[in-house]
N, C-alpha and C. Protein backbone atom coordinates (compact mmCIF):
# COMPACT_ATOMS: atom_id res chain seq x y z
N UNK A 1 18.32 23.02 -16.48
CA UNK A 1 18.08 21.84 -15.62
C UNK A 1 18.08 20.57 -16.46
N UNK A 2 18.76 19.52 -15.87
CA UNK A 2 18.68 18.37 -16.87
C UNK A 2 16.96 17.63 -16.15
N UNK A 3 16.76 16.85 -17.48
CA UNK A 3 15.44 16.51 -17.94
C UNK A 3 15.10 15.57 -16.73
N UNK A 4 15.87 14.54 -16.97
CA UNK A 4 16.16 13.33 -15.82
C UNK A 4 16.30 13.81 -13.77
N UNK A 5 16.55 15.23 -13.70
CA UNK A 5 16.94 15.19 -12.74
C UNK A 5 15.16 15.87 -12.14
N UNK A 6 14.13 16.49 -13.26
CA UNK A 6 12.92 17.13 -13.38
C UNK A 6 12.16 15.91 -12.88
N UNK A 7 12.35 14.98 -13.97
CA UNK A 7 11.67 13.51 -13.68
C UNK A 7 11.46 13.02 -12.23
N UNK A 8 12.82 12.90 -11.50
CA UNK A 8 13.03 12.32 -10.50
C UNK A 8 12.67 12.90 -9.34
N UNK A 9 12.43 14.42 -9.39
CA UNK A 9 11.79 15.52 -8.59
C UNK A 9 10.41 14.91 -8.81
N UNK A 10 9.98 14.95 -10.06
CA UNK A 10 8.48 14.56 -10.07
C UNK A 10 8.38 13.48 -9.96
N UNK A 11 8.59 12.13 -9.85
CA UNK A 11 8.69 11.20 -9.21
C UNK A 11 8.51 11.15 -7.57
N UNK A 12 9.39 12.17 -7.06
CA UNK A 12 9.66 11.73 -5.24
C UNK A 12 8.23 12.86 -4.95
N UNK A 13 8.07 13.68 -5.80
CA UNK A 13 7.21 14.58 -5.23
C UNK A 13 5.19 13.75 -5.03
N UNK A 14 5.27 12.61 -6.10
CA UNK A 14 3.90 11.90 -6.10
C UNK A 14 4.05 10.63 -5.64
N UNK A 15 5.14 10.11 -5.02
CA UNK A 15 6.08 9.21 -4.07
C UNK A 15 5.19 9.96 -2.81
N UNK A 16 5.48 11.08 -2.35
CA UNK A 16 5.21 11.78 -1.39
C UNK A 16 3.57 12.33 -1.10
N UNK A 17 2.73 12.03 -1.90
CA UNK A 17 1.33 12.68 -2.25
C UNK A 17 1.05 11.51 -2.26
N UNK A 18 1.66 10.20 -2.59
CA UNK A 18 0.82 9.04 -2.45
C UNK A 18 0.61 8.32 -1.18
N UNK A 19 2.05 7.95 -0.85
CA UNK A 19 2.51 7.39 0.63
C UNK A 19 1.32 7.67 1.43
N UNK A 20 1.80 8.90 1.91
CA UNK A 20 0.16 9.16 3.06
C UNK A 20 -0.81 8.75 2.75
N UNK A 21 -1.18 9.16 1.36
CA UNK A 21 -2.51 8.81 1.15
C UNK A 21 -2.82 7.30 1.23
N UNK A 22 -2.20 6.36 0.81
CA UNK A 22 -2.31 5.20 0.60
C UNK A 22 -2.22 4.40 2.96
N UNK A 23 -1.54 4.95 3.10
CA UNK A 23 -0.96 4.61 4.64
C UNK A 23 -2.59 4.98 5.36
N UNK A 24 -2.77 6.15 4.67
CA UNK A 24 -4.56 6.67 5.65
C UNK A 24 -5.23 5.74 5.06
N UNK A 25 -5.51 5.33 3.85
CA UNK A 25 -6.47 4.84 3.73
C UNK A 25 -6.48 3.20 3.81
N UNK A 26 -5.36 2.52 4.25
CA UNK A 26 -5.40 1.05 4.58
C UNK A 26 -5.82 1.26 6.29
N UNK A 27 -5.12 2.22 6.89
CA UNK A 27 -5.50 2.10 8.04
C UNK A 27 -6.83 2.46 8.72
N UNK A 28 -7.75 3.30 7.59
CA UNK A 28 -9.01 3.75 7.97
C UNK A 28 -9.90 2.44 7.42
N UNK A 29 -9.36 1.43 6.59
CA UNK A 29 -10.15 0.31 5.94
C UNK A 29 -10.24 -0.76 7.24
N UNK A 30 -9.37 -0.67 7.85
CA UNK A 30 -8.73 -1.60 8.98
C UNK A 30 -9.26 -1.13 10.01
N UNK A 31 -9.53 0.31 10.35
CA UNK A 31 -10.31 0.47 11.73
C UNK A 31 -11.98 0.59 11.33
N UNK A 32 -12.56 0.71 9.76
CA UNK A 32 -13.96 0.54 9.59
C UNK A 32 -14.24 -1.38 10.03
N UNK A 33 -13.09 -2.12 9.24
CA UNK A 33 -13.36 -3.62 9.51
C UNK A 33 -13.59 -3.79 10.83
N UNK A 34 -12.62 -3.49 11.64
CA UNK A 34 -12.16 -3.63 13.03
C UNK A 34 -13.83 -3.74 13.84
N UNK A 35 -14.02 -2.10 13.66
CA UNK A 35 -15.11 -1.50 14.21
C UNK A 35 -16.46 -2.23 13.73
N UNK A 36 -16.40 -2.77 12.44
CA UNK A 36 -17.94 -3.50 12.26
C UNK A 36 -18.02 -4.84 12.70
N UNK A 37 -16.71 -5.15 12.80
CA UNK A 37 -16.78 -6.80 13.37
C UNK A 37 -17.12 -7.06 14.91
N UNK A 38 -16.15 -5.52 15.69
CA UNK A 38 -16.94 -5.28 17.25
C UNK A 38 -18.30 -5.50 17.42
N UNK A 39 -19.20 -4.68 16.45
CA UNK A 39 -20.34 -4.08 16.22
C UNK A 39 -21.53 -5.49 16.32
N UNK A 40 -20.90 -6.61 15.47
CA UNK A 40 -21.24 -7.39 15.39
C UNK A 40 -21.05 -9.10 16.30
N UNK A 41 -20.28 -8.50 17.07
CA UNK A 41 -19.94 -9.67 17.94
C UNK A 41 -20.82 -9.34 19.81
N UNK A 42 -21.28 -8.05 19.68
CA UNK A 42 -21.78 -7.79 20.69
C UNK A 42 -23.28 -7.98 20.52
């Protein structure tokens, strides 16, 4: 197997382990804000 082509596997593979992770956790930051600012306007 060439070296470069290992790399780029491991590359897309923590490309792929990050994405989600990063996508859940702006959107769970955004519905805690969301939700405390409700919390607080009532």
């Amino acid at each position: 197997m060439n070296p470069h082509i290992d790399f780029i596997y491991f590359l897309s593979s923590l490309v792929l382990v990050a994405v989600p992770l990063v996508i859940f956790t702006v959107l769970t930051y955004f519905a805690v804000k969301g939700s405390r600012k409700a919390q607080r306007n009532r």
